[in-house]
Each structure stands twice: as C-alpha cells, then as structure tokens.
PDB file of N, CA and C in Angstrom:
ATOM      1  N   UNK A   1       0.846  -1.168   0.000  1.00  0.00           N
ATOM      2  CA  UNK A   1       0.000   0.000   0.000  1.00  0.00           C
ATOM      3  C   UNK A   1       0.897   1.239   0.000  1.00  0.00           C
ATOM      4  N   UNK A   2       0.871   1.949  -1.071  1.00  0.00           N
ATOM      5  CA  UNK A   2       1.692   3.053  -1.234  1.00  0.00           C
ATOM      6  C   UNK A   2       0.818   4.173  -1.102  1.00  0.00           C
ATOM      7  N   UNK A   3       1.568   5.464  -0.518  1.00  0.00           N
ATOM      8  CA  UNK A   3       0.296   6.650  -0.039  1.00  0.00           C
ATOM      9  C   UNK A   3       0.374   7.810  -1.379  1.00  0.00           C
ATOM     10  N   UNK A   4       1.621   7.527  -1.661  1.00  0.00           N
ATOM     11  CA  UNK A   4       1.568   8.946  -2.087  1.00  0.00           C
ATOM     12  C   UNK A   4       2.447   9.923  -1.477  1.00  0.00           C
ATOM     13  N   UNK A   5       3.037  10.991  -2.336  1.00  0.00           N
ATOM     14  CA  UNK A   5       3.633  12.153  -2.298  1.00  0.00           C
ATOM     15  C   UNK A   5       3.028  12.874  -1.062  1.00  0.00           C
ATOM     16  N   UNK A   6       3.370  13.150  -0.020  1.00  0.00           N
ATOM     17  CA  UNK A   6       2.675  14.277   0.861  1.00  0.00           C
ATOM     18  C   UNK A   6       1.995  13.566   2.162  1.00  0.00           C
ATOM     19  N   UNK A   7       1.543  12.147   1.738  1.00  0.00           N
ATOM     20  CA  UNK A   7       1.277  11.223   2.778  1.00  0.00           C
ATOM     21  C   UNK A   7       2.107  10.730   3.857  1.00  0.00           C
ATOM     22  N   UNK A   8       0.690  10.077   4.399  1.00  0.00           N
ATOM     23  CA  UNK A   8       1.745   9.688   5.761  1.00  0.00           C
ATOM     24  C   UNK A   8       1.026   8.037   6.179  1.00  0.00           C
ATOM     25  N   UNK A   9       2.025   7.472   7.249  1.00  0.00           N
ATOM     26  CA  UNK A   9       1.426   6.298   7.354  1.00  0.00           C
ATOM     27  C   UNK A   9       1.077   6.695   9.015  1.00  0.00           C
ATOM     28  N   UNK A  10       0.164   5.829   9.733  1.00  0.00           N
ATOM     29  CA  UNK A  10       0.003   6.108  11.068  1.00  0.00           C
ATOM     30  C   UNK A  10       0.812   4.972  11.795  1.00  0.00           C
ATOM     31  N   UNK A  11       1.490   4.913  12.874  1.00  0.00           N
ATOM     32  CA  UNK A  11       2.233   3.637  13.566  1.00  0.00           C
ATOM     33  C   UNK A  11       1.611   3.691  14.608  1.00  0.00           C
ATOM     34  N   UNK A  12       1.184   2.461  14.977  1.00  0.00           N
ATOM     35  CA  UNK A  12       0.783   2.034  16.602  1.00  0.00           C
ATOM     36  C   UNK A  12       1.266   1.248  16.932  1.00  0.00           C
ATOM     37  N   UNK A  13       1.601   1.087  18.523  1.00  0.00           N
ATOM     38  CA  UNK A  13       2.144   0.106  19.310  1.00  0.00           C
ATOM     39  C   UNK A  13       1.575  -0.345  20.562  1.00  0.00           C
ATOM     40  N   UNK A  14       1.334  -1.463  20.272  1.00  0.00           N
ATOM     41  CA  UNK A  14       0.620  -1.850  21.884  1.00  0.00           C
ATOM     42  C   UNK A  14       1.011  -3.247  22.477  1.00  0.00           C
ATOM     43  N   UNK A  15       1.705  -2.474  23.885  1.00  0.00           N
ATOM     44  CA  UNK A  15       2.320  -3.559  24.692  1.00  0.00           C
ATOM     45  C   UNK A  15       1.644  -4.117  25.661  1.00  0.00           C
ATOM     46  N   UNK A  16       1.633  -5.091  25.662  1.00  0.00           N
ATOM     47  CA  UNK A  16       0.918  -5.830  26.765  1.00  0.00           C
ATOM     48  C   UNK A  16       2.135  -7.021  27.786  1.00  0.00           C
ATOM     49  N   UNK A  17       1.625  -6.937  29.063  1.00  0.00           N
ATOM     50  CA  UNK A  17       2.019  -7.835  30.148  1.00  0.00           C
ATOM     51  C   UNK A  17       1.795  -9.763  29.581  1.00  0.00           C
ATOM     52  N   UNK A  18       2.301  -9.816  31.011  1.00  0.00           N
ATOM     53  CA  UNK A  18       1.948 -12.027  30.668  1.00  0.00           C
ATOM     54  C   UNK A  18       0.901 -12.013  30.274  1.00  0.00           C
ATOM     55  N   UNK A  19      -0.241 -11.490  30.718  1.00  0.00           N
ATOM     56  CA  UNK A  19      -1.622 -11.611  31.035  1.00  0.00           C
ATOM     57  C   UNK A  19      -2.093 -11.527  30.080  1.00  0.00           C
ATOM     58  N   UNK A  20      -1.859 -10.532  28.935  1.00  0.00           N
ATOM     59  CA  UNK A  20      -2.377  -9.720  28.110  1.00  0.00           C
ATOM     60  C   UNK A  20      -3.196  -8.395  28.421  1.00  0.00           C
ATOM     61  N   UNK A  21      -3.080  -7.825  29.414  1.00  0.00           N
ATOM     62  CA  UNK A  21      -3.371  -6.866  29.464  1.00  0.00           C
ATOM     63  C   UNK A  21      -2.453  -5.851  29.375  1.00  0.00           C
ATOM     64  N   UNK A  22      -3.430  -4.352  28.480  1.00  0.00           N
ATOM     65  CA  UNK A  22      -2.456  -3.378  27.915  1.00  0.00           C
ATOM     66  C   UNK A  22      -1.389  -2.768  29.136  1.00  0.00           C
ATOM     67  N   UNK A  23      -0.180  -2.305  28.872  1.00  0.00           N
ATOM     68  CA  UNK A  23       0.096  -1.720  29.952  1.00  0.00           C
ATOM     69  C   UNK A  23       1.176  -0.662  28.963  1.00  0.00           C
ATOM     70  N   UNK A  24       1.243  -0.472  27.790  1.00  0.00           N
ATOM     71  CA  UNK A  24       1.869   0.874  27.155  1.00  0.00           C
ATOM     72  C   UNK A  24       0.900   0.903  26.005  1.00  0.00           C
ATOM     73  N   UNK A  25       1.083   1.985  25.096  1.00  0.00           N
ATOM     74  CA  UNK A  25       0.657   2.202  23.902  1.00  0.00           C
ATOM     75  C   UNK A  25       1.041   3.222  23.381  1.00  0.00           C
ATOM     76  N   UNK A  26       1.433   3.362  21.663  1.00  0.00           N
ATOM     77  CA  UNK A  26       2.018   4.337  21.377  1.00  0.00           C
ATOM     78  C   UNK A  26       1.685   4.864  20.191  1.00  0.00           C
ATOM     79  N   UNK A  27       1.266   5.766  19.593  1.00  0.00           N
ATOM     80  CA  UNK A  27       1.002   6.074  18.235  1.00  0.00           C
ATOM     81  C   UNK A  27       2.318   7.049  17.404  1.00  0.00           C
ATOM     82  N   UNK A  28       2.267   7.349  16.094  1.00  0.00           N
ATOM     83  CA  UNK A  28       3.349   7.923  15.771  1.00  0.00           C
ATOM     84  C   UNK A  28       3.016   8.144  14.076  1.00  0.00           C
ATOM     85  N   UNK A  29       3.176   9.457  13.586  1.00  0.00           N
ATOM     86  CA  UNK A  29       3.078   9.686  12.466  1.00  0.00           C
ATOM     87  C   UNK A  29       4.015   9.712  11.823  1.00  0.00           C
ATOM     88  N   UNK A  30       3.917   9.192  10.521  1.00  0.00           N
ATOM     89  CA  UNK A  30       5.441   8.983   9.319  1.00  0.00           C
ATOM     90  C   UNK A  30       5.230   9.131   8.056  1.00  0.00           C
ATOM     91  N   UNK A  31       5.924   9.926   7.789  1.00  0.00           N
ATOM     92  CA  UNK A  31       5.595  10.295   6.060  1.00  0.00           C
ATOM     93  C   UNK A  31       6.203   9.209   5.780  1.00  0.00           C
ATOM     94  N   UNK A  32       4.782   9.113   4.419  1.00  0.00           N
ATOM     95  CA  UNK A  32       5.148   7.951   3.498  1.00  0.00           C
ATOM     96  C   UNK A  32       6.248   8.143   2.956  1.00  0.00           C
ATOM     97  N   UNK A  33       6.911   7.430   2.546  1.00  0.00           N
ATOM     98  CA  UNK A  33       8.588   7.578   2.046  1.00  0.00           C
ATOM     99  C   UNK A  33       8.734   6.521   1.339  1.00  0.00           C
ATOM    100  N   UNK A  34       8.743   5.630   2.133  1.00  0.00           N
ATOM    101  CA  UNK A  34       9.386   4.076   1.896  1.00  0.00           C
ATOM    102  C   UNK A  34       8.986   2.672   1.782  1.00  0.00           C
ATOM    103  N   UNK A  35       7.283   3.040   1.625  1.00  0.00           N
ATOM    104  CA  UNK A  35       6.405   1.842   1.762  1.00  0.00           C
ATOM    105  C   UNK A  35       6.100   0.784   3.006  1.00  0.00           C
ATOM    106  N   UNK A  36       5.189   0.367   2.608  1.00  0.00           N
ATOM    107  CA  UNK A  36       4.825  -0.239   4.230  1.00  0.00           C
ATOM    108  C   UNK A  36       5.605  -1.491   4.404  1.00  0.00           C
ATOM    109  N   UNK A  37       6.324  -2.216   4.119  1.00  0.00           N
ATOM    110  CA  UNK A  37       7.568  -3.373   5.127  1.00  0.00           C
ATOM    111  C   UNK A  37       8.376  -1.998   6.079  1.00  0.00           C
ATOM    112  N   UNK A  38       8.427  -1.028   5.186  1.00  0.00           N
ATOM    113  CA  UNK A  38       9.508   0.303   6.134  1.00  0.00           C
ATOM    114  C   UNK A  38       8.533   0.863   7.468  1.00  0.00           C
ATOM    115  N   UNK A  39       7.469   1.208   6.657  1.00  0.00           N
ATOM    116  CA  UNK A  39       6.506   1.373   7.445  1.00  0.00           C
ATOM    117  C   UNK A  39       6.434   0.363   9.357  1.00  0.00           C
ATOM    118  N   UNK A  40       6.171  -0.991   8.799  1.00  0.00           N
ATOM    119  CA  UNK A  40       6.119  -1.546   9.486  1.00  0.00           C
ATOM    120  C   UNK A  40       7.055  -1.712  10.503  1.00  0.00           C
ATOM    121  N   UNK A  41       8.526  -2.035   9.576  1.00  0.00           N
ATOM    122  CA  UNK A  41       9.501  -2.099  10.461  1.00  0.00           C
ATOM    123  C   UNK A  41       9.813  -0.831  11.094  1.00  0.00           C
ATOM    124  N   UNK A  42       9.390  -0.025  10.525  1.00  0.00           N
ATOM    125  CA  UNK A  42       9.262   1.024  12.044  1.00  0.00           C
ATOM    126  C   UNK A  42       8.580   1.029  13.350  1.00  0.00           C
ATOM    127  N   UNK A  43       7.204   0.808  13.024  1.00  0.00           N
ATOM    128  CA  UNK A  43       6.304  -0.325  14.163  1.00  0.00           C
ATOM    129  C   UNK A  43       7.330  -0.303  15.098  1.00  0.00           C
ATOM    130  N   UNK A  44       8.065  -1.735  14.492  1.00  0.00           N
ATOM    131  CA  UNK A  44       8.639  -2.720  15.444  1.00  0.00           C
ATOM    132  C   UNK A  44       9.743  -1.995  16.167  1.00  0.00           C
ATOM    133  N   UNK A  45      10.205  -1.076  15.576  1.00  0.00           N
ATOM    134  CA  UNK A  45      11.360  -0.020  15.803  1.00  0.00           C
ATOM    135  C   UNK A  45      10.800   0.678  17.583  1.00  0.00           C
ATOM    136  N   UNK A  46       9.645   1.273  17.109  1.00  0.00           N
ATOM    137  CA  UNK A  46       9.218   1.852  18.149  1.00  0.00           C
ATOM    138  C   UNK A  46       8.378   1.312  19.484  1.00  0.00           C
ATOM    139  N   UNK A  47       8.077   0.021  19.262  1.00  0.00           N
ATOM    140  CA  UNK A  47       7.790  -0.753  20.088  1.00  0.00           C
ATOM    141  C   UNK A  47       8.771  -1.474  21.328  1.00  0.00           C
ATOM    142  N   UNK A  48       9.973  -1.604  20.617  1.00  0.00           N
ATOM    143  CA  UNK A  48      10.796  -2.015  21.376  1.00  0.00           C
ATOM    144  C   UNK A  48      11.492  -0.827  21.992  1.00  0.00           C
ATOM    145  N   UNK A  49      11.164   0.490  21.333  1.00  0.00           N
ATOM    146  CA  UNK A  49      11.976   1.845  22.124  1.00  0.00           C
ATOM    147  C   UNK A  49      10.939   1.910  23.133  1.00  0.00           C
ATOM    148  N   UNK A  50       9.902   1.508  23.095  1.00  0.00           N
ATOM    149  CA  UNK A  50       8.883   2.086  24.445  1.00  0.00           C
ATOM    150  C   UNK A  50       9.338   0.753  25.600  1.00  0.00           C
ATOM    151  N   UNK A  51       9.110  -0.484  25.143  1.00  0.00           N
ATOM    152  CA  UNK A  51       9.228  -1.714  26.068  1.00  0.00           C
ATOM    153  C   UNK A  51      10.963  -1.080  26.483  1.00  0.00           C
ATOM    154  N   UNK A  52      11.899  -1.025  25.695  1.00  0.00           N
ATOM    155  CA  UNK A  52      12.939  -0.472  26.335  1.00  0.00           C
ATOM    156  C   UNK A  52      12.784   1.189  27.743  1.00  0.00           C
ATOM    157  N   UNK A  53      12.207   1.538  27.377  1.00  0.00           N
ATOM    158  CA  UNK A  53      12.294   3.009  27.691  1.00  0.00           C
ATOM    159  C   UNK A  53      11.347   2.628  29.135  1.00  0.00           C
ATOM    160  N   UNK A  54      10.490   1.458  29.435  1.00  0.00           N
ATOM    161  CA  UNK A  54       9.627   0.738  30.455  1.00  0.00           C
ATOM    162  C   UNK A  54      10.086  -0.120  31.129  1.00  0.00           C
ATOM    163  N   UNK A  55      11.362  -0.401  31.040  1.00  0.00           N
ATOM    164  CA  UNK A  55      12.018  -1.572  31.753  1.00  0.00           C
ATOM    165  C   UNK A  55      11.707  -2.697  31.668  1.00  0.00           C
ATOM    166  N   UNK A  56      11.277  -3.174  30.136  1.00  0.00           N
ATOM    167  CA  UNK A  56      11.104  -4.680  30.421  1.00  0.00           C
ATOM    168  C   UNK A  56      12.382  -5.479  29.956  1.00  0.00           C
ATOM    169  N   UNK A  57      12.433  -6.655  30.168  1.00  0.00           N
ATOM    170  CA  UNK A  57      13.522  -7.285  29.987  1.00  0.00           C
ATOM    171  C   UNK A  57      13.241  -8.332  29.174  1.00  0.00           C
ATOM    172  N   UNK A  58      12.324  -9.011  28.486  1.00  0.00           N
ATOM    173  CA  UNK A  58      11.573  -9.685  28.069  1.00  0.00           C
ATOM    174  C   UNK A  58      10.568  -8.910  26.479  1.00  0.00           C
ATOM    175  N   UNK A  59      11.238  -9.386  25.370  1.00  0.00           N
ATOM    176  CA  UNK A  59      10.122  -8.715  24.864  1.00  0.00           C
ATOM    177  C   UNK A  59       9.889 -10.093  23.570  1.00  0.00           C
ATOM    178  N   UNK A  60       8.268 -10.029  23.717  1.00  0.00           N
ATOM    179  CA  UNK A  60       7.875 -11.001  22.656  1.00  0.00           C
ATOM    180  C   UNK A  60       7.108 -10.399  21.595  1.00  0.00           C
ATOM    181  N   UNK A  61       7.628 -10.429  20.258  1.00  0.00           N
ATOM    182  CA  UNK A  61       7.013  -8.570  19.523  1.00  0.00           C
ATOM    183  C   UNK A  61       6.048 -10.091  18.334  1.00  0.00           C
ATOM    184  N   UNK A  62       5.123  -9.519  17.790  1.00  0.00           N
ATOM    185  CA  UNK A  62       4.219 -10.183  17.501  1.00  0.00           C
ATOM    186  C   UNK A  62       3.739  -9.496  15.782  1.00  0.00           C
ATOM    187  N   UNK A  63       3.917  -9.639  14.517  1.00  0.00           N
ATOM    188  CA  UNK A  63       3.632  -8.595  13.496  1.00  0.00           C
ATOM    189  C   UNK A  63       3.414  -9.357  12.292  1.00  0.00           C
ATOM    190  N   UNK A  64       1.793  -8.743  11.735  1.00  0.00           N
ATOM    191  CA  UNK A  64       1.571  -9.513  10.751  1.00  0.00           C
ATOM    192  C   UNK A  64       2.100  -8.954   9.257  1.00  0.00           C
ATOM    193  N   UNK A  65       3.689  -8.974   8.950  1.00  0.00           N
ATOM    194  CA  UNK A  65       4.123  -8.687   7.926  1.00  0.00           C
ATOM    195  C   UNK A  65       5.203  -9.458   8.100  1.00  0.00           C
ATOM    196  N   UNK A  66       4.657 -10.636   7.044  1.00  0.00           N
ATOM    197  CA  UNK A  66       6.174 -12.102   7.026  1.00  0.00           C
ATOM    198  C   UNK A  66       7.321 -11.294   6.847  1.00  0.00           C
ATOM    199  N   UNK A  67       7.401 -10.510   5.398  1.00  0.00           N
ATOM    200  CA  UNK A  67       8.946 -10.032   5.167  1.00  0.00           C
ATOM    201  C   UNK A  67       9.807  -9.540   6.363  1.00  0.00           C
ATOM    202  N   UNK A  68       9.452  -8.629   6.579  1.00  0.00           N
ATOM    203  CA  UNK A  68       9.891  -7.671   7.735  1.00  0.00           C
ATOM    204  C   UNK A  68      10.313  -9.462   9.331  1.00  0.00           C
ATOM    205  N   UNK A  69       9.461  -9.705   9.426  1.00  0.00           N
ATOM    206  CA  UNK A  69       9.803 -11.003  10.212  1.00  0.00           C
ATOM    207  C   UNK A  69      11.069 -11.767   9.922  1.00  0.00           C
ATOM    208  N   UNK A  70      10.240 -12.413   8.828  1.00  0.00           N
ATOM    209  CA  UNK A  70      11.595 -13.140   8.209  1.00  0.00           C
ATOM    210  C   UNK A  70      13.074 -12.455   8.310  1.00  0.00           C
ATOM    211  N   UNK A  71      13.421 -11.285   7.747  1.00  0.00           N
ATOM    212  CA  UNK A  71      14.268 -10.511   7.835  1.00  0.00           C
ATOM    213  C   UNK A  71      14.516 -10.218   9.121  1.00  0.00           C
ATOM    214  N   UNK A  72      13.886 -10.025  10.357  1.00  0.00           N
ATOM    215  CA  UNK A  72      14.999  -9.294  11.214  1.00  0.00           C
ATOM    216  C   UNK A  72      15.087 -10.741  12.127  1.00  0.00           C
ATOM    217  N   UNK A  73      14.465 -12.062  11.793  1.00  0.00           N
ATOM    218  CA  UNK A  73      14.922 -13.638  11.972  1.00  0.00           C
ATOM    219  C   UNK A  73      16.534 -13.693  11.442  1.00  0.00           C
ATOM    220  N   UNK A  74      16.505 -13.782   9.930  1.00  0.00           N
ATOM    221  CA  UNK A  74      17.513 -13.789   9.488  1.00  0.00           C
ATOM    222  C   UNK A  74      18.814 -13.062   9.417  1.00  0.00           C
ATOM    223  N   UNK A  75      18.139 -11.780  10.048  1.00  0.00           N
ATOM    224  CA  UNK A  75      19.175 -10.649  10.534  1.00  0.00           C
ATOM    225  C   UNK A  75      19.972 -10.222   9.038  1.00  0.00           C
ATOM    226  N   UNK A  76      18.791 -10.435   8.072  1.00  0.00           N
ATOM    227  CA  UNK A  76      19.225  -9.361   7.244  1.00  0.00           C
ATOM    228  C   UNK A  76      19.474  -7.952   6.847  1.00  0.00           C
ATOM    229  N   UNK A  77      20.312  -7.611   6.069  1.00  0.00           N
ATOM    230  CA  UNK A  77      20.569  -6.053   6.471  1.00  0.00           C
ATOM    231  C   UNK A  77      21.530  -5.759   5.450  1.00  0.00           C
ATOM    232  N   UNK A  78      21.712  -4.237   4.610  1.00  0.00           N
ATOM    233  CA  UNK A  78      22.073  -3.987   3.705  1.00  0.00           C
ATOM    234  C   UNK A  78      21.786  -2.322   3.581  1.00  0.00           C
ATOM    235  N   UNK A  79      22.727  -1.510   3.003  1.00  0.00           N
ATOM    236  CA  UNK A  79      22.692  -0.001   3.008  1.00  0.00           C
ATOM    237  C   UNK A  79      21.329   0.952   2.256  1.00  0.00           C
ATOM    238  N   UNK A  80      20.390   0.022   2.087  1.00  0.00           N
ATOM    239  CA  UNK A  80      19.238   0.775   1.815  1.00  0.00           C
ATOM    240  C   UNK A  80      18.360   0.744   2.987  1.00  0.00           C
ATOM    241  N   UNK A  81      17.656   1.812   3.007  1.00  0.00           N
ATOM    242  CA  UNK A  81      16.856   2.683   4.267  1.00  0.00           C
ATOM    243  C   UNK A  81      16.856   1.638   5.125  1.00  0.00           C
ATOM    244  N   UNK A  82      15.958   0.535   4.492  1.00  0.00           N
ATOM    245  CA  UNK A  82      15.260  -0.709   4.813  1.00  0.00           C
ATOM    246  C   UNK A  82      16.349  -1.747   5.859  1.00  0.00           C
ATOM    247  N   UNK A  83      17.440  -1.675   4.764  1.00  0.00           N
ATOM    248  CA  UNK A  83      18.530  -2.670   5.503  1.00  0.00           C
ATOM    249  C   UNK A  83      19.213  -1.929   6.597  1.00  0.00           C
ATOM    250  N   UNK A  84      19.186  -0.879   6.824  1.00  0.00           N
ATOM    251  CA  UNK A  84      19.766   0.070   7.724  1.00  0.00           C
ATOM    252  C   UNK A  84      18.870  -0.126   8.839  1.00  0.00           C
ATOM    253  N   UNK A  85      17.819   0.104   8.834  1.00  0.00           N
ATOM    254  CA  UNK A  85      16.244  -0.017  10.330  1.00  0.00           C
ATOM    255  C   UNK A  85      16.215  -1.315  10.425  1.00  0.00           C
ATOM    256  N   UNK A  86      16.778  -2.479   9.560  1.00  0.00           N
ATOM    257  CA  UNK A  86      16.841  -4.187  10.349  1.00  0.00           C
ATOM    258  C   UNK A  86      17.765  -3.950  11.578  1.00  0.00           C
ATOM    259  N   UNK A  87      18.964  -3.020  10.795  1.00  0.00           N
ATOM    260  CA  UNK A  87      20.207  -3.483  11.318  1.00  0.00           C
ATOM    261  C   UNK A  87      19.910  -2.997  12.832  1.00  0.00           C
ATOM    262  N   UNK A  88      19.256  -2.038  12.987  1.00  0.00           N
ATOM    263  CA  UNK A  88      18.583  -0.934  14.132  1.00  0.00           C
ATOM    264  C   UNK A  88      17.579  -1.545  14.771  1.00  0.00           C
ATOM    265  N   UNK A  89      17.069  -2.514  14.727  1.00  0.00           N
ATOM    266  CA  UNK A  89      16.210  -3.381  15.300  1.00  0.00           C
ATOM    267  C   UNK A  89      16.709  -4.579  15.631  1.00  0.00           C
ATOM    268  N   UNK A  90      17.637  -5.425  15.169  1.00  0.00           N
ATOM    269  CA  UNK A  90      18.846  -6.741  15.555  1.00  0.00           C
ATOM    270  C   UNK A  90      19.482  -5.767  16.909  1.00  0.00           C
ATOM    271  N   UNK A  91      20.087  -4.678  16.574  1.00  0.00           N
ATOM    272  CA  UNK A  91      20.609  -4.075  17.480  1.00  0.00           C
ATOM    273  C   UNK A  91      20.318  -3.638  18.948  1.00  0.00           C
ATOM    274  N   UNK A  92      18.903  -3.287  18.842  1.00  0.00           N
ATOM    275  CA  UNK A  92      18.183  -2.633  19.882  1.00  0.00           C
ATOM    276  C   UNK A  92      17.577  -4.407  20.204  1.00  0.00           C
ATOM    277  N   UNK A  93      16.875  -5.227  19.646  1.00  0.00           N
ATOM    278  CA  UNK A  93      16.602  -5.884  20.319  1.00  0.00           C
ATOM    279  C   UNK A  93      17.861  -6.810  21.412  1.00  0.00           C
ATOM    280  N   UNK A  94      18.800  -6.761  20.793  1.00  0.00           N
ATOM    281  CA  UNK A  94      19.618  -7.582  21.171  1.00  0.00           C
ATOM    282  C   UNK A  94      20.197  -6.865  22.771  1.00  0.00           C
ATOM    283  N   UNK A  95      19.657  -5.574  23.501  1.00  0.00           N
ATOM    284  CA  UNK A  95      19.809  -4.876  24.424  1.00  0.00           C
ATOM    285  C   UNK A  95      18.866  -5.932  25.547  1.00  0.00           C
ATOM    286  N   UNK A  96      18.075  -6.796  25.023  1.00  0.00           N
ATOM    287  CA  UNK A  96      16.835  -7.140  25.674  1.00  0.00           C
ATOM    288  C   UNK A  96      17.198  -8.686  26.379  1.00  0.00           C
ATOM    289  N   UNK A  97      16.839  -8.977  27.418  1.00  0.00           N
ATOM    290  CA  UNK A  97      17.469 -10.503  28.056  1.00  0.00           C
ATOM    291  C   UNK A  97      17.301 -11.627  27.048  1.00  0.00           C
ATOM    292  N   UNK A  98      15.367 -11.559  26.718  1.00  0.00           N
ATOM    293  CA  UNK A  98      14.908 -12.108  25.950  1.00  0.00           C
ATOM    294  C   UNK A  98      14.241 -11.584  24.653  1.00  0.00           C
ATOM    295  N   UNK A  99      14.928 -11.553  23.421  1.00  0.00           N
ATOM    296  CA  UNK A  99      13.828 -11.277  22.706  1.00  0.00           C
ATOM    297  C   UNK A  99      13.542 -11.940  21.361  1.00  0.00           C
ATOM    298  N   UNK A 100      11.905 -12.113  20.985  1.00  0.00           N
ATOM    299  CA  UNK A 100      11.231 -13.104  20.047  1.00  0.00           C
ATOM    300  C   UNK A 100      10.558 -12.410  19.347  1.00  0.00           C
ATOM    301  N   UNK A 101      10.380 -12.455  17.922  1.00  0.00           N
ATOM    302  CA  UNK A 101       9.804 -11.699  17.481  1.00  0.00           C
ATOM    303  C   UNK A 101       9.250 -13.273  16.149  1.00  0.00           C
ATOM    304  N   UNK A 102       7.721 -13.447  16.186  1.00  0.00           N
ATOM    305  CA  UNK A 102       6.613 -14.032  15.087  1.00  0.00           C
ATOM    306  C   UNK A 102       6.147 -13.468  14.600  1.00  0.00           C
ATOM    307  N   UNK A 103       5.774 -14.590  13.356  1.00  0.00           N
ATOM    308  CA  UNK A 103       4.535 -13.688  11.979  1.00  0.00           C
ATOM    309  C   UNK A 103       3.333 -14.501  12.963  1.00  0.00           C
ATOM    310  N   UNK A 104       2.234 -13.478  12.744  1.00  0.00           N
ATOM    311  CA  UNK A 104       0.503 -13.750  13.358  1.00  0.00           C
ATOM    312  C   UNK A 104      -0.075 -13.470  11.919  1.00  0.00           C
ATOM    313  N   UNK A 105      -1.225 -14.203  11.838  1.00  0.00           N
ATOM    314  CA  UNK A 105      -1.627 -13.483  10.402  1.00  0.00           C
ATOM    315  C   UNK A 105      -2.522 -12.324  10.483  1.00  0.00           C
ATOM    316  N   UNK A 106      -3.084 -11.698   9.848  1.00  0.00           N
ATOM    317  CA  UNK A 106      -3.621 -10.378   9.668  1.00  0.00           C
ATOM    318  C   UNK A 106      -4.979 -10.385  10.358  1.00  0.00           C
ATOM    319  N   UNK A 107      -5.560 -11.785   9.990  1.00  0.00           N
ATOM    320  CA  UNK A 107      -6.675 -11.193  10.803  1.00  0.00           C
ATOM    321  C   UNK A 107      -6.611 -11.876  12.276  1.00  0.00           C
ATOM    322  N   UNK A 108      -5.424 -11.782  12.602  1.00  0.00           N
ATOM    323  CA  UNK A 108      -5.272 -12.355  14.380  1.00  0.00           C
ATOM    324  C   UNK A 108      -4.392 -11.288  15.270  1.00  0.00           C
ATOM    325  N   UNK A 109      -4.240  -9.588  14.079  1.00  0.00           N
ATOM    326  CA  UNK A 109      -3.887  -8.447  14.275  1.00  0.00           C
ATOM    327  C   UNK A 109      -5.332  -7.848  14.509  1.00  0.00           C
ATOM    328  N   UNK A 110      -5.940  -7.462  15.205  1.00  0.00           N
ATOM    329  CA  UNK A 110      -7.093  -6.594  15.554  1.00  0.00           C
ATOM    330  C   UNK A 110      -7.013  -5.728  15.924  1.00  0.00           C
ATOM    331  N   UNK A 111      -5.893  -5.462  16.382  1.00  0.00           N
ATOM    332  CA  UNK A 111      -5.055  -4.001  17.139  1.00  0.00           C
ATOM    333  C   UNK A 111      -5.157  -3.201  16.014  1.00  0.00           C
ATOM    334  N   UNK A 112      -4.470  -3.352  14.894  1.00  0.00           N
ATOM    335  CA  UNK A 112      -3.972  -3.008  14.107  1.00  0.00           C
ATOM    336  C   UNK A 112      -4.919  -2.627  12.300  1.00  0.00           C
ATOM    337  N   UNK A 113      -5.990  -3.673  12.609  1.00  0.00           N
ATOM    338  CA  UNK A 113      -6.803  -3.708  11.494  1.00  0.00           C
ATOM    339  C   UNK A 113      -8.067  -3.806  11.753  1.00  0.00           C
TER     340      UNK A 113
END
C-alpha cells in the first residue's frame, strides 16, 4: 500500500504484560517515504523503544508482515533505508534478556486492522 507524495502512514504500538493486558501504547506519524515493510519495520522499531524506555527485559514482539519477520529472523541487512532499520532493530533488540519476534496473520492483528 503506497500513499503517495505528501502522505503519511500512522504507527501504533501496543504492549501488553503475561496476562495480556495493555500496559503501554504508542502512536506515531510517518511520512510515506518508503512503503509499508519500512513502514512496518518502524512499528517494530518503536515498540521495542517504548518496552525499552519501560524496563522490560523480556520482549515477545508479535507482526503480521512475514517479510519484515523473516528478515529481522535472518538478521538481514544492507545499506538501503530498509537494511539500515533491520540493522537498528537486531541491534536494539539484542539490548533485551529475551527477545522473540513471530509472523501472526492479519486477521489475528485486531489491534492493528
């Protein structure tokens, strides 16, 4: 889904405890630029800056966009925008005791869609 010149994408983040109940949430506006895997992997970017910035030590990040998954699994990474924000997310997660990151499929994202 591409926006367009002048557009923007919206980012949300919502963290939840063992339980599943919410206990952060974060929204964040981003000009379209770079399409939504960038999009996304920003998501994930800013999700783990809040669970960081909250003291958890534990983070299990959950996102229904395989590529972006697959990739920061494989810890791919390369000097375009894209490969630069993996490398920034391997990085930052790797600050974390535990961290896991799965594909869910889209409609088991409700947060989000």
């Amino acid at each position: 889904m591409w926006m367009g010149v002048g557009s923007y994408w919206g980012l949300g983040v919502v963290i939840r405890n063992q339980f599943g109940n919410v206990v952060a949430a974060r929204t964040k506006k981003l000009r379209a630029a770079h399409g939504p895997d960038y999009a996304e992997a920003r998501a994930i970017m800013l999700g783990l800056q809040v669970a960081l910035k909250c003291g958890y030590f534990s983070v299990r990040l959950k996102s229904d966009c395989l590529g972006v998954v697959q990739s920061i699994l494989q810890k791919r990474s390369n000097s375009s925008y894209f490969g630069v924000l993996l490398k920034q997310i391997i990085n930052l997660g790797s600050q974390f005791g535990v961290f896991n990151i799965c594909h869910i499929g889209r409609n088991a994202n409700r947060v989000a869609h």
